[in-house]
Every structure is written in C-alpha cells, then in structure tokens.
N, C-alpha and C. Protein backbone atom coordinates (compact mmCIF):
# COMPACT_ATOMS: atom_id res chain seq x y z
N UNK A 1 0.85 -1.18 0.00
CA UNK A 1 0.00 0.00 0.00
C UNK A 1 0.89 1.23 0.00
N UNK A 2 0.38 1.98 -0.90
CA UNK A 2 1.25 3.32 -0.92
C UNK A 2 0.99 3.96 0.34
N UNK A 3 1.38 5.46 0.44
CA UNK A 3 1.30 6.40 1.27
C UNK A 3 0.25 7.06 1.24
N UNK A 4 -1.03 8.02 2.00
CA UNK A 4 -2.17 8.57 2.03
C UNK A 4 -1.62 9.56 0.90
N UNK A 5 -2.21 10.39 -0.06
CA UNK A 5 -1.76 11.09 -0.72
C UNK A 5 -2.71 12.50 -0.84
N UNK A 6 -2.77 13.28 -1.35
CA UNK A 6 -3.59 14.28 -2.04
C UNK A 6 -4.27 14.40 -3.34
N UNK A 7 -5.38 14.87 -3.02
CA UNK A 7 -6.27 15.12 -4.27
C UNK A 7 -6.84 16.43 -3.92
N UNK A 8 -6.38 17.56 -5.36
CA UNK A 8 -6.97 18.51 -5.66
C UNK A 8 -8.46 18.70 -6.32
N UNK A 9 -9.30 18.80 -6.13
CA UNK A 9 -10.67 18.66 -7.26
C UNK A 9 -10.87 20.25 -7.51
N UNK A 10 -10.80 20.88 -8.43
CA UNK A 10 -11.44 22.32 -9.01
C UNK A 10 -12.60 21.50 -9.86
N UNK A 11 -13.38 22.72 -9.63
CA UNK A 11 -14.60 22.13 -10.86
C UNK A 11 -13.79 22.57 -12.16
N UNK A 12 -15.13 21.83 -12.98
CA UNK A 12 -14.49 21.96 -14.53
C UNK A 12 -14.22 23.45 -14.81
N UNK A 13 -15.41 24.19 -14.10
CA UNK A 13 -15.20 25.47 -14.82
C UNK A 13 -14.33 26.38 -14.20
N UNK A 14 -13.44 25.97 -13.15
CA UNK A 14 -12.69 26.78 -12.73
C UNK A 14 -10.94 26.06 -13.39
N UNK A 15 -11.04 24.58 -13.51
CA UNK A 15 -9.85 24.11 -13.92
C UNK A 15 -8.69 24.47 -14.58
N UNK A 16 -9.07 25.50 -15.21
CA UNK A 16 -8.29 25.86 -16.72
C UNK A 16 -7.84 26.52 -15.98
N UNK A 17 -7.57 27.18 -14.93
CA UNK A 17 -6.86 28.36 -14.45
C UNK A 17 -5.48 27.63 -14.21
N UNK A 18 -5.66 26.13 -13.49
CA UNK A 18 -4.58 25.84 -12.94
C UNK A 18 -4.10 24.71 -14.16
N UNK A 19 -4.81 24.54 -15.34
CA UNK A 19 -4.24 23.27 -15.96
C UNK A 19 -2.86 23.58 -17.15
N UNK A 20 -2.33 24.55 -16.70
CA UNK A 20 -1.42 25.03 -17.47
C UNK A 20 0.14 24.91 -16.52
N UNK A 21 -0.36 24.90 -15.23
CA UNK A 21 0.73 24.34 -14.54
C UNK A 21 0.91 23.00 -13.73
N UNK A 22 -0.57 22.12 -13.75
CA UNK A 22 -0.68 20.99 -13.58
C UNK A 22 -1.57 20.29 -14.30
N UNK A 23 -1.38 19.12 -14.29
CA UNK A 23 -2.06 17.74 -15.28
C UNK A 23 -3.54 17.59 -14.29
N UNK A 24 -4.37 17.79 -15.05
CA UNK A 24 -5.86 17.45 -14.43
C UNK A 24 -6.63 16.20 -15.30
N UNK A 25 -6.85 15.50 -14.21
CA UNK A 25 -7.33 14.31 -14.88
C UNK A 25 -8.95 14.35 -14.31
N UNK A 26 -10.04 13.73 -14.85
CA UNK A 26 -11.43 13.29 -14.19
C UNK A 26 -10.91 13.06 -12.55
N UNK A 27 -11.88 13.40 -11.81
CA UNK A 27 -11.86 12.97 -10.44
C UNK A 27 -12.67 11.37 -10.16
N UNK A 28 -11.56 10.38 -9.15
CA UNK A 28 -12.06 9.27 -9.09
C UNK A 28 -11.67 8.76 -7.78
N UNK A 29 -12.64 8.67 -6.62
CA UNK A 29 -12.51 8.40 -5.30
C UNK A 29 -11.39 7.47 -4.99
N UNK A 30 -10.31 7.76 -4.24
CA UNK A 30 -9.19 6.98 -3.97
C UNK A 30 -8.90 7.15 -2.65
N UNK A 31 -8.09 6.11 -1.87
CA UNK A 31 -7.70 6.14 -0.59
C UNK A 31 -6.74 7.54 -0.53
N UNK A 32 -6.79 8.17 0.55
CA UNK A 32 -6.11 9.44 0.63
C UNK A 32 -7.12 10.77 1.11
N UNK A 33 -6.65 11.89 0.85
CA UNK A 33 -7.18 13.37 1.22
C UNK A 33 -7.70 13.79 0.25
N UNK A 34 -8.95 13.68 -0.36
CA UNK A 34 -9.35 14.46 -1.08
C UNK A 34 -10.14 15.92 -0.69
N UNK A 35 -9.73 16.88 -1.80
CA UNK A 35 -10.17 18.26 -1.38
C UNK A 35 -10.51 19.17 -2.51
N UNK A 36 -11.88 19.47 -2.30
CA UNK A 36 -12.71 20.04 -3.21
C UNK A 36 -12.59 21.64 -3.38
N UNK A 37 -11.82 22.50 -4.60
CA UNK A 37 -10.96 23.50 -4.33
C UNK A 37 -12.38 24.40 -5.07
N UNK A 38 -12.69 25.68 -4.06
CA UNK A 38 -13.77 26.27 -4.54
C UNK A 38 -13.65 27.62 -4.41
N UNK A 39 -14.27 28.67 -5.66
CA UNK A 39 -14.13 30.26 -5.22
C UNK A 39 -14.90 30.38 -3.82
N UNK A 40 -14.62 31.76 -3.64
CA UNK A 40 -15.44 32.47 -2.54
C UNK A 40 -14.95 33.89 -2.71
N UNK A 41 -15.51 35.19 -1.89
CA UNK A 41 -15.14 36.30 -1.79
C UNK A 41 -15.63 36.77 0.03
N UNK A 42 -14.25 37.30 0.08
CA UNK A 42 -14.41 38.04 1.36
C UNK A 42 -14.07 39.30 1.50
N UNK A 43 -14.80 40.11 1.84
CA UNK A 43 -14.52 41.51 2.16
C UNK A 43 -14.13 42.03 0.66
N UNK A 44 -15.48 41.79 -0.61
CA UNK A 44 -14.59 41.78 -2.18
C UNK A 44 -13.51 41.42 -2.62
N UNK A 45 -12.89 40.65 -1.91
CA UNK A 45 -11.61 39.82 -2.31
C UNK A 45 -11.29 38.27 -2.65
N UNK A 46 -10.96 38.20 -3.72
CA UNK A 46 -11.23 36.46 -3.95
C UNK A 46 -10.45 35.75 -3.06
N UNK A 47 -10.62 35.20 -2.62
CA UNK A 47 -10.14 33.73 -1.97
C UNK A 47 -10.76 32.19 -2.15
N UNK A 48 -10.05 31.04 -1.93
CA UNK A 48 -9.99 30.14 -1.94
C UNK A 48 -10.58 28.99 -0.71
N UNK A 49 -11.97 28.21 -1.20
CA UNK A 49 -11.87 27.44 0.18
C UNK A 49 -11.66 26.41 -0.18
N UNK A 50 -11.02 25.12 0.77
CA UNK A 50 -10.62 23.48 0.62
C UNK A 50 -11.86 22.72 1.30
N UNK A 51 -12.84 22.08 0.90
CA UNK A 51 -12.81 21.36 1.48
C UNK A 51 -13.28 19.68 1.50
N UNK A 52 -12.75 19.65 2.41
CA UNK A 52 -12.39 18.21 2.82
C UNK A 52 -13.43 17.16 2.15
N UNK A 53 -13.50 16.04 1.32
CA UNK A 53 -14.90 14.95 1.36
C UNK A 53 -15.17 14.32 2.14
N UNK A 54 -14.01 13.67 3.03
CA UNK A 54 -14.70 12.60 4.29
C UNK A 54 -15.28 13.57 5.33
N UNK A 55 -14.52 14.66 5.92
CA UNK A 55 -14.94 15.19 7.31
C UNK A 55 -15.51 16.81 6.81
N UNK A 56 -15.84 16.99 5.88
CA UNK A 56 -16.25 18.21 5.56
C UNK A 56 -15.61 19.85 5.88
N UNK A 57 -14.39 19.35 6.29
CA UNK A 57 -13.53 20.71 6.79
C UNK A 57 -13.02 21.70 5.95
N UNK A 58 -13.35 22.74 6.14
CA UNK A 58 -13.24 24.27 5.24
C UNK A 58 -11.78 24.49 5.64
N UNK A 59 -11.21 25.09 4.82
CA UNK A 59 -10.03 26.22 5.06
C UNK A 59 -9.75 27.09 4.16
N UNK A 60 -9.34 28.15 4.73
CA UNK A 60 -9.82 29.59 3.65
C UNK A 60 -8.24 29.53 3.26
N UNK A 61 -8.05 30.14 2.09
CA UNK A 61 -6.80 29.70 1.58
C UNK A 61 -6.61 31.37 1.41
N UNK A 62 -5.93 32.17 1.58
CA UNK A 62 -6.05 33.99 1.39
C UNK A 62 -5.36 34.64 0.53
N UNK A 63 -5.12 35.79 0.56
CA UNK A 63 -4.87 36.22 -0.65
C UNK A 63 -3.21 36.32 -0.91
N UNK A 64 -2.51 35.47 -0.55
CA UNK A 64 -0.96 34.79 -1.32
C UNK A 64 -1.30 33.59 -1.51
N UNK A 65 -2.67 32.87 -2.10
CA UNK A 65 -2.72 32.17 -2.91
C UNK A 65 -2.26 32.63 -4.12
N UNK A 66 -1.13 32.71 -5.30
CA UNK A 66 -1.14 32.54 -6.65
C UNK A 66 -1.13 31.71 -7.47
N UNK A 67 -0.23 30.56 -6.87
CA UNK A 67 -0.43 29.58 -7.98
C UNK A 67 -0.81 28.22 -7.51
N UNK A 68 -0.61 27.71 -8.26
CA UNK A 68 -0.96 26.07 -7.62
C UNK A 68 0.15 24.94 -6.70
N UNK A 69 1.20 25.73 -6.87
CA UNK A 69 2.18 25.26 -5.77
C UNK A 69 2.05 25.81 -4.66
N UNK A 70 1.14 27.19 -4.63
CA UNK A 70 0.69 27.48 -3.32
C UNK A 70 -0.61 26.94 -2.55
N UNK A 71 -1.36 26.35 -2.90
CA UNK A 71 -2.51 25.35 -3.20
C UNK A 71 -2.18 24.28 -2.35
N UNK A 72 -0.93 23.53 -3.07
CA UNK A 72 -0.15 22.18 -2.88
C UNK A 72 0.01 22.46 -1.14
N UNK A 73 0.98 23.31 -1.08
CA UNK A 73 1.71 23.78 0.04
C UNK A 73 0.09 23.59 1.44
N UNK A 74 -0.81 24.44 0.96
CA UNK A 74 -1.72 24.82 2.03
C UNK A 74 -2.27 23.37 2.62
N UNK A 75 -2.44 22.44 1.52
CA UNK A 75 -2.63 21.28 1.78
C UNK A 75 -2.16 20.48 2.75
N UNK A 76 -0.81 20.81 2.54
CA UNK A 76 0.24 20.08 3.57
C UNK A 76 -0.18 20.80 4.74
N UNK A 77 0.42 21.99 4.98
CA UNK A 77 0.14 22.46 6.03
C UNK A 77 -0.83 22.18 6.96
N UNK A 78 -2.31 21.97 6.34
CA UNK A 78 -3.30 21.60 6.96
C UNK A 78 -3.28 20.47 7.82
N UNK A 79 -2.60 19.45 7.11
CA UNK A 79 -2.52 18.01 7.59
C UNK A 79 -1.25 18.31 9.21
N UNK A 80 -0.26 19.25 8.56
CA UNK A 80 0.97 19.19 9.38
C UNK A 80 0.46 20.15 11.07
N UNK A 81 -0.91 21.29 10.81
CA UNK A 81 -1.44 21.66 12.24
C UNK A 81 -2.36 20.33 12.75
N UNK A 82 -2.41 19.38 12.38
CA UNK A 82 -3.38 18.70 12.98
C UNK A 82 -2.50 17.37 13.50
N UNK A 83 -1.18 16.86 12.90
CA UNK A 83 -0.87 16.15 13.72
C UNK A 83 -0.50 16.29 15.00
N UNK A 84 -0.98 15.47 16.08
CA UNK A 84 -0.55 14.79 17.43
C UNK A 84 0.92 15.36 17.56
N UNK A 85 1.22 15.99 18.91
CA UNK A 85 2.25 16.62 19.10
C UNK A 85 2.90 15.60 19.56
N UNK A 86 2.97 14.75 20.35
CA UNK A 86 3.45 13.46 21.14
C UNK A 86 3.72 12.59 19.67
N UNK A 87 3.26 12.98 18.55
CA UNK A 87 3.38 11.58 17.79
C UNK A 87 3.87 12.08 16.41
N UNK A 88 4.71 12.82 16.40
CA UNK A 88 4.50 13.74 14.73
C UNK A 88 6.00 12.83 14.19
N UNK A 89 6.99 11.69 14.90
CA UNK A 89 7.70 10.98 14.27
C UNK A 89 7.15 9.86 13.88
N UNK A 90 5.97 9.33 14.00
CA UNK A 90 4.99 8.01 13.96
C UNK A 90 4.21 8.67 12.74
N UNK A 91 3.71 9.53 12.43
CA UNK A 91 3.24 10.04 11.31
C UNK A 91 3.91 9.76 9.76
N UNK A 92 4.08 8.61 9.67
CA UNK A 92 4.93 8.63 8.33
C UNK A 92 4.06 7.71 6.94
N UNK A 93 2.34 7.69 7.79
CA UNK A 93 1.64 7.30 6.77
C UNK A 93 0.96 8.24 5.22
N UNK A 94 1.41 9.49 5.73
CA UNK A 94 0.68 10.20 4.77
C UNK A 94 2.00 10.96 3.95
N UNK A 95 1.60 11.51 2.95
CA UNK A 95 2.93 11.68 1.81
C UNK A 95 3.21 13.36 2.10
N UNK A 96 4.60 13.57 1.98
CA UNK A 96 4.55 14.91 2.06
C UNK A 96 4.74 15.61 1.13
N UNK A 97 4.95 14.94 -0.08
CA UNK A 97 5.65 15.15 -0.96
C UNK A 97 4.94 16.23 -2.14
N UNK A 98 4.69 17.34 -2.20
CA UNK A 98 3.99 17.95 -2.93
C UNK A 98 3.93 18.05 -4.29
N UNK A 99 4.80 17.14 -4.71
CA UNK A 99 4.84 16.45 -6.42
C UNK A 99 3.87 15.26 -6.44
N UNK A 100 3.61 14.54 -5.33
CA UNK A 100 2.25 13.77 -5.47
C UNK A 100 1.22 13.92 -4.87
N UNK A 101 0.97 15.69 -4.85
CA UNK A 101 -0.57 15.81 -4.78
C UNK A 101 -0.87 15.55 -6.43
N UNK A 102 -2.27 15.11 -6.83
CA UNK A 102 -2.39 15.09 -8.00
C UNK A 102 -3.71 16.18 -7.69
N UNK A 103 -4.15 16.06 -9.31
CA UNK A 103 -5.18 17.32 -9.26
C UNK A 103 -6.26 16.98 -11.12
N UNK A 104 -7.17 17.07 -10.37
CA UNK A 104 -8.75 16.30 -10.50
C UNK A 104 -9.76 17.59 -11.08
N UNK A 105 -10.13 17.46 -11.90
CA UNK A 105 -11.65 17.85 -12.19
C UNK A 105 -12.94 17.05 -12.24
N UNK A 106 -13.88 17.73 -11.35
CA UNK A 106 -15.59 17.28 -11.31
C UNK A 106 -16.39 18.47 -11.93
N UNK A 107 -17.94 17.92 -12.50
CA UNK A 107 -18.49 18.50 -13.29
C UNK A 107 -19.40 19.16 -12.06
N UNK A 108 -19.59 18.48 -10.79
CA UNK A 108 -20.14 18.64 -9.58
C UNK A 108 -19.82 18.07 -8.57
N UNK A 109 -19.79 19.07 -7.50
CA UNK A 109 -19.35 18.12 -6.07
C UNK A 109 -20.36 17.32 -5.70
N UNK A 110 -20.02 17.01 -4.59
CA UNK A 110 -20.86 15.95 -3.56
C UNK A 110 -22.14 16.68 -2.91
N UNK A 111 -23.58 16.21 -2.72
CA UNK A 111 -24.32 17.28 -2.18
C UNK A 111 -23.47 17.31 -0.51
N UNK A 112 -22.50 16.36 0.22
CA UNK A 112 -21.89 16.76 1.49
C UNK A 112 -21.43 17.98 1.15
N UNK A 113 -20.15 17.90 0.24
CA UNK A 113 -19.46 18.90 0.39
C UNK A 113 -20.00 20.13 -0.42
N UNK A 114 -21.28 20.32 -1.18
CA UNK A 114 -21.74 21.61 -1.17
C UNK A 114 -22.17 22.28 -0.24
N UNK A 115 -23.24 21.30 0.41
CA UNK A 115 -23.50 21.50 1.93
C UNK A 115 -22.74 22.53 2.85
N UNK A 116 -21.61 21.58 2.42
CA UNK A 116 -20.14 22.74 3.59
C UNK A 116 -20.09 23.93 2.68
N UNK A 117 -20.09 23.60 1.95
CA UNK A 117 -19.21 25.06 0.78
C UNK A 117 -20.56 26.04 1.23
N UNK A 118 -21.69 25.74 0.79
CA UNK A 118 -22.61 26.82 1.25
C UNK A 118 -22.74 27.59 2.74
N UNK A 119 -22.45 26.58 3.72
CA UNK A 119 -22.50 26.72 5.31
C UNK A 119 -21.52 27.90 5.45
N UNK A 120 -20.10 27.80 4.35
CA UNK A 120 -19.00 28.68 4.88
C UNK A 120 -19.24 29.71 3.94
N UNK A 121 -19.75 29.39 2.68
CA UNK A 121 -20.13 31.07 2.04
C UNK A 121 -20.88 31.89 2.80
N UNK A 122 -22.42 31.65 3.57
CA UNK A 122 -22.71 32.41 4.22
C UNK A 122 -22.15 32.54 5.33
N UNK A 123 -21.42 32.09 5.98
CA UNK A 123 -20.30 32.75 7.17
C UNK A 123 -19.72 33.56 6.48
N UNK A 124 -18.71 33.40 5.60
CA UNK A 124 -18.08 34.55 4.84
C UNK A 124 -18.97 36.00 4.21
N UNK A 125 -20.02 35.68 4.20
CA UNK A 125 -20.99 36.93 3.65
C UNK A 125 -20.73 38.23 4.96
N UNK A 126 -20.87 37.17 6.22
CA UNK A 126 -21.01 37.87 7.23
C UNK A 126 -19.38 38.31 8.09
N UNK A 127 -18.32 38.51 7.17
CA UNK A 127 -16.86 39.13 7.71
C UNK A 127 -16.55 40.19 7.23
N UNK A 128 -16.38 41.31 7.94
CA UNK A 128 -15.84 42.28 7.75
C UNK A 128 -13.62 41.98 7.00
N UNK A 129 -13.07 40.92 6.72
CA UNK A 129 -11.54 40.60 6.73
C UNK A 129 -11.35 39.30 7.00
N UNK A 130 -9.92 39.02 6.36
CA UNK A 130 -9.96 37.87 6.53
C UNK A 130 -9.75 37.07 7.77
N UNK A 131 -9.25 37.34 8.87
CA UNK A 131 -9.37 37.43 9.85
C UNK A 131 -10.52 36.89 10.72
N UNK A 132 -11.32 37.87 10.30
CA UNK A 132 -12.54 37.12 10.70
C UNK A 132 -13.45 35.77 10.40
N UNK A 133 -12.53 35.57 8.68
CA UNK A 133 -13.33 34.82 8.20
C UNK A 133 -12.85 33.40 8.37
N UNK A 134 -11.48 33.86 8.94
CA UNK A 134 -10.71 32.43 9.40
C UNK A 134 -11.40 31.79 10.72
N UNK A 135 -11.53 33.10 11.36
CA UNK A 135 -11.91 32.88 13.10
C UNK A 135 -13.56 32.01 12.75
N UNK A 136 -14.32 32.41 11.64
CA UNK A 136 -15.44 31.89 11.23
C UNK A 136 -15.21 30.76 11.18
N UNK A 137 -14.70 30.13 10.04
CA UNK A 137 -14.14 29.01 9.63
C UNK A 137 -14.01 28.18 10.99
N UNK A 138 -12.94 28.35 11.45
CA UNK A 138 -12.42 27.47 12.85
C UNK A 138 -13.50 27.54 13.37
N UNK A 139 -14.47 28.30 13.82
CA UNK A 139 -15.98 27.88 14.50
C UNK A 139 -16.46 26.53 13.77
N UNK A 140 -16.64 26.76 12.84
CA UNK A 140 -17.49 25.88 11.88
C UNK A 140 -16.82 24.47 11.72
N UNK A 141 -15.45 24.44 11.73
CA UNK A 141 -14.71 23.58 11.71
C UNK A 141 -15.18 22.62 13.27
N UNK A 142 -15.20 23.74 14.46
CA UNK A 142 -15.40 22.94 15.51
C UNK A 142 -16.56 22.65 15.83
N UNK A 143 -17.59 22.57 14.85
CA UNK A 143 -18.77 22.60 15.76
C UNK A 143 -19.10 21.24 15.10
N UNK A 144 -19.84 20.14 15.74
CA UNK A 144 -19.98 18.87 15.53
C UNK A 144 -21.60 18.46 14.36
N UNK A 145 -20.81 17.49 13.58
CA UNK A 145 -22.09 17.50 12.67
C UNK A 145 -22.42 16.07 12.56
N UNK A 146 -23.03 15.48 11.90
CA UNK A 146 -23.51 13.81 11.73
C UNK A 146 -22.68 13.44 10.57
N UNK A 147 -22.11 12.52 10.38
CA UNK A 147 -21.68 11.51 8.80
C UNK A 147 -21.90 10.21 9.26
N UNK A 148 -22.47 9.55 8.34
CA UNK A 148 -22.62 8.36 8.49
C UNK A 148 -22.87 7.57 9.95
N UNK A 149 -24.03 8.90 10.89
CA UNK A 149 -24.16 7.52 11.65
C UNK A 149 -23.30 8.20 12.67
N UNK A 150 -22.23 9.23 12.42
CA UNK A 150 -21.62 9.50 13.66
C UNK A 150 -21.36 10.96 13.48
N UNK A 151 -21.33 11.33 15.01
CA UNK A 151 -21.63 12.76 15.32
C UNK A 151 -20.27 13.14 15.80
N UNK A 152 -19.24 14.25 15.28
CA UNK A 152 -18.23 15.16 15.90
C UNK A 152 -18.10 16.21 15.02
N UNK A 153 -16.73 16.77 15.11
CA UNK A 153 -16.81 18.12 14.57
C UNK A 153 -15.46 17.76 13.65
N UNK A 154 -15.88 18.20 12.41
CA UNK A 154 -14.74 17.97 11.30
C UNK A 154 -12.97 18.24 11.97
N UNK A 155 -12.73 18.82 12.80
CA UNK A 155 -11.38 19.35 13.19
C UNK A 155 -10.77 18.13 14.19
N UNK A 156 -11.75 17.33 14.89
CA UNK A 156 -11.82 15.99 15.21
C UNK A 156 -11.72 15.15 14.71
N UNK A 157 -12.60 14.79 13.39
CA UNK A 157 -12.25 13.93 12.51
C UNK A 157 -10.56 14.06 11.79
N UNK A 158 -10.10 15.07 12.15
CA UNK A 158 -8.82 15.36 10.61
C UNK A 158 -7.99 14.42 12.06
N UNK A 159 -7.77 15.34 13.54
CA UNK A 159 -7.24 14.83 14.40
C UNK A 159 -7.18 13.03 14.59
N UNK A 160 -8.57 12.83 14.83
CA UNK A 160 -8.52 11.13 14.96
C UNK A 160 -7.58 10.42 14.02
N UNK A 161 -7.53 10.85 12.82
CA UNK A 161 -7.75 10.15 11.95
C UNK A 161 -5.93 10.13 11.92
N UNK A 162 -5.37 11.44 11.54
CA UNK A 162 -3.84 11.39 11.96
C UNK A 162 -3.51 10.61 13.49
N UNK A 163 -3.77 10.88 13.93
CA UNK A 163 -3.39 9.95 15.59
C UNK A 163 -3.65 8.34 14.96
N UNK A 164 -4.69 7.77 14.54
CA UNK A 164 -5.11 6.33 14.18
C UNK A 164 -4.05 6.12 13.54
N UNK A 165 -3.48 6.65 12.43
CA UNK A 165 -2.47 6.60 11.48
C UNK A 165 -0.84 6.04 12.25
N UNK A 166 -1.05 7.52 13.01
CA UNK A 166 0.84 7.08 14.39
C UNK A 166 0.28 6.11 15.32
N UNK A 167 -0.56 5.91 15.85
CA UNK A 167 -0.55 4.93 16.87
C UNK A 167 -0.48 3.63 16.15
N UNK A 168 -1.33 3.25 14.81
CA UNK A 168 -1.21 2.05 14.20
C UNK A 168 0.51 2.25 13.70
N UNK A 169 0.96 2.73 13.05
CA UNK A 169 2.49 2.78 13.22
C UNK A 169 3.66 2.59 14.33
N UNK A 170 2.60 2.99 15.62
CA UNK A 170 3.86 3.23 16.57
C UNK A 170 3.72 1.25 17.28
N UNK A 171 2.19 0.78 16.98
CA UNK A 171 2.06 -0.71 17.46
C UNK A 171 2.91 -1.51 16.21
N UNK A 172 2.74 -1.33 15.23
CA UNK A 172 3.76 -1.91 14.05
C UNK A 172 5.30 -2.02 14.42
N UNK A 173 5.81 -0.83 15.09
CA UNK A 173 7.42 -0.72 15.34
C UNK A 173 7.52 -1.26 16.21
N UNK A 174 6.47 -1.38 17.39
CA UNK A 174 6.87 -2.07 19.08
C UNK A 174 6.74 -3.78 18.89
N UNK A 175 5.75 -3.77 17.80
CA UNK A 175 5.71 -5.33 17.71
C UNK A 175 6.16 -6.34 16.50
N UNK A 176 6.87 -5.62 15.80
CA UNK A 176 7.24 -6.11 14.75
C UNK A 176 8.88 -6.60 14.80
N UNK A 177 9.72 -8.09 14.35
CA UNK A 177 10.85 -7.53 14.45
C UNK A 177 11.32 -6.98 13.60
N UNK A 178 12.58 -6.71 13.94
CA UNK A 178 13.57 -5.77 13.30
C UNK A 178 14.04 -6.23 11.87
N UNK A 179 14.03 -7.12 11.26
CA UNK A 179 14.37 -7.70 10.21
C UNK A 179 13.05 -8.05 9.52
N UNK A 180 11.84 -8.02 9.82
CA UNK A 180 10.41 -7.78 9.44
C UNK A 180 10.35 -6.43 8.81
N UNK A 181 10.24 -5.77 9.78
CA UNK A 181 10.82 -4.71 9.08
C UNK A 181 11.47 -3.78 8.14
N UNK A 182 12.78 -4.68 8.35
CA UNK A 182 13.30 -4.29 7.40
C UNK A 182 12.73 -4.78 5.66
N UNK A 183 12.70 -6.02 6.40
CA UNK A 183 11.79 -6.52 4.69
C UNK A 183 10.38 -5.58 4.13
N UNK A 184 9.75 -5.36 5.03
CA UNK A 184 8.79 -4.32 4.47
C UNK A 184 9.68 -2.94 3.79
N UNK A 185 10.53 -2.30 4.93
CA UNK A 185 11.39 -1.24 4.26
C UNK A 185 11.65 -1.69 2.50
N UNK A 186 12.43 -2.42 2.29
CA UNK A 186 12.89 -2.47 1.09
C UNK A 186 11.56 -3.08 0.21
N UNK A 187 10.69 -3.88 0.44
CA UNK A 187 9.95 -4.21 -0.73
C UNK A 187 8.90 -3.33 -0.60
N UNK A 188 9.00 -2.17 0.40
CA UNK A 188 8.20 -0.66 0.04
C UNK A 188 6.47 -1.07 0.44
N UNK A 189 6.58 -2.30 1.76
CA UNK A 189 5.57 -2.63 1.89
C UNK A 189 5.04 -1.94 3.34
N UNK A 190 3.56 -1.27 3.48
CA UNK A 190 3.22 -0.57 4.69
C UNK A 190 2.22 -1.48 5.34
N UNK A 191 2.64 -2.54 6.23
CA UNK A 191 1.49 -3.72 6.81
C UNK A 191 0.61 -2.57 7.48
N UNK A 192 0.90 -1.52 8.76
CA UNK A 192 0.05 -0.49 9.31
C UNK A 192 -0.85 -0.46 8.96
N UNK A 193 -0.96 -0.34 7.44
CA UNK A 193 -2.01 0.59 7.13
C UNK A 193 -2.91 -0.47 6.26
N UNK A 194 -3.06 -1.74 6.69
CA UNK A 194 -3.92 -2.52 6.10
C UNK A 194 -5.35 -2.26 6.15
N UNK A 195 -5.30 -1.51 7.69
CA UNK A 195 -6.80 -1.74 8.05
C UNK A 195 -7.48 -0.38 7.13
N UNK A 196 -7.18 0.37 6.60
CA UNK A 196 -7.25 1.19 5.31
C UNK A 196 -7.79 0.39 4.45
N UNK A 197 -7.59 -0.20 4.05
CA UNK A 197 -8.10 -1.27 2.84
C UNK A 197 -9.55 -1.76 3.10
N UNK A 198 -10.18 -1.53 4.36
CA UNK A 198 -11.32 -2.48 4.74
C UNK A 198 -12.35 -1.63 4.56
C-alpha cells in the first residue's frame, strides 16, 4: 500500500486556471485526502476554500494564494497543524511530498461537500476581513455535525484520523521484528495501514 496522498478537485469550470501548470485528470474516489478547491469572496476579495470529502472541513486559503504550488503547500500544512504533538515521528503514513498531490476535475461536487461550501459562504458573507473569516471558519470547523451515523466536529475527525495513522504505526514498530521490518522497508511494503483497505 502506498502512502495517504492528495487530491486537488477544481470544478471543470474553474480548472483551466490551474491546468497550465498541472495535469488534471477526471476525479475518481481513492484512498487518501481528497479536497474540493472552490471560489469564494471576502470583504470583495477572492479567496480560496478546501474542502475536505470525508470530514467536511473548510479552510480559507487567502490572498498569497497565486499559484498552484501554493494550493499544494496549504494542503500540507493543513494536515501538518493537525498532527498529534506526542506523535508527529509516527506520522509517516501520509505523503509529504507535494509532487504527489495530484489534481482532479468534477463536473459537480458531492451534495456533502456543497452543503459545507454553502455553510461557509454564508459565514463569509457575514466578515468584515480575513481574519474574521478564518476565526469563522475554525468555528465551523469545531462545531460537531452527523456523517454516516456519527456525530463530531470535522477538526476531530482530521485529528482522529492522523493519531489512528501514528498509533497504528507506533504498534507496528513495538511489535514487529527488526528484520520484518526491514523486509517491508525495502519491498516498500506498509502492513500499518492494512486496516485502510477495509
């Protein structure tokens, strides 16, 4: 099993902005981070929101967004405030590598993640800066919603989900031997992260 990776999704009709500096292929649900890249305006100023398909989490991307390596970058970042402080050397399931985010066009999102996209446009209607619209955001981020059956708040979900990741890593290293190991090392195999597959 590879590494968790990234997925960019712009809709079709925004795509062309960025397909001159990256390869956009159809969007097609894969293990990893996918993130649904959408306009917005705050305070008459364009900006950028991400968000999330499994846990529905917004992030306002601001105005030193220019290109799509800045895009890439915000991505990471996102993942890199949410790992576990106790555990951020056990974190070695997800990719950091910002040459394999890939990047996706849909003709339409998910009714989840319009859902969100609408929830945070009208928060954003209501900011005087961006500032505010971040401080918005992080509300919204923390406030707990239903998926499938289960109730928390998207900023929880990103958390769990990195921690599940190092702790199933950190039981892999304590119980595995050392020459097990190593054989996974070289044939580039990640046992951890089997339960991913299910």
């Amino acid at each position: 099993m590879s590494l968790l990776k990234h997925q960019l999704i712009p809709h079709a009709d925004i795509a062309g902005q960025f397909s001159t500096a990256r390869n956009i292929t159809p969007y097609q649900n894969k293990q990893g981070f996918a993130w649904y890249l959408c306009p917005a305006v705050v305070a008459e100023q364009q900006v950028w929101l991400l968000v999330n398909v499994v846990f529905g989490y917004v992030e306002l991307l601001g105005e030193n967004i220019r290109a799509a390596s800045d895009i890439e970058h915000a991505v990471l970042d996102i993942i890199e405030r949410h790992l576990p402080d106790e555990h951020v050397q056990d974190n070695v399931s997800v990719s950091w590598n910002p040459n394999q985010i890939t990047w996706h066009t849909a003709d339409k999102i998910t009714p989840f993640v319009g859902q969100r996209y609408q929830q945070a446009l009208a928060l954003l209607d209501e900011c005087r800066d961006i500032p505010a619209a971040e401080d918005a955001l992080e509300h919204l981020n923390d406030t707990q919603l239903t998926i499938s059956g289960r109730t928390f708040a998207p900023s929880e979900g990103m958390d769990g989900l990195l921690l599940e990741l190092a702790d199933d890593y950190r039981h892999y290293k304590d119980t595995t031997t050392w020459y097990k190991r190593q054989w996974d090392l070289l044939s580039r195999r990640r046992p951890w992260m089997d339960y991913q597959e299910a």
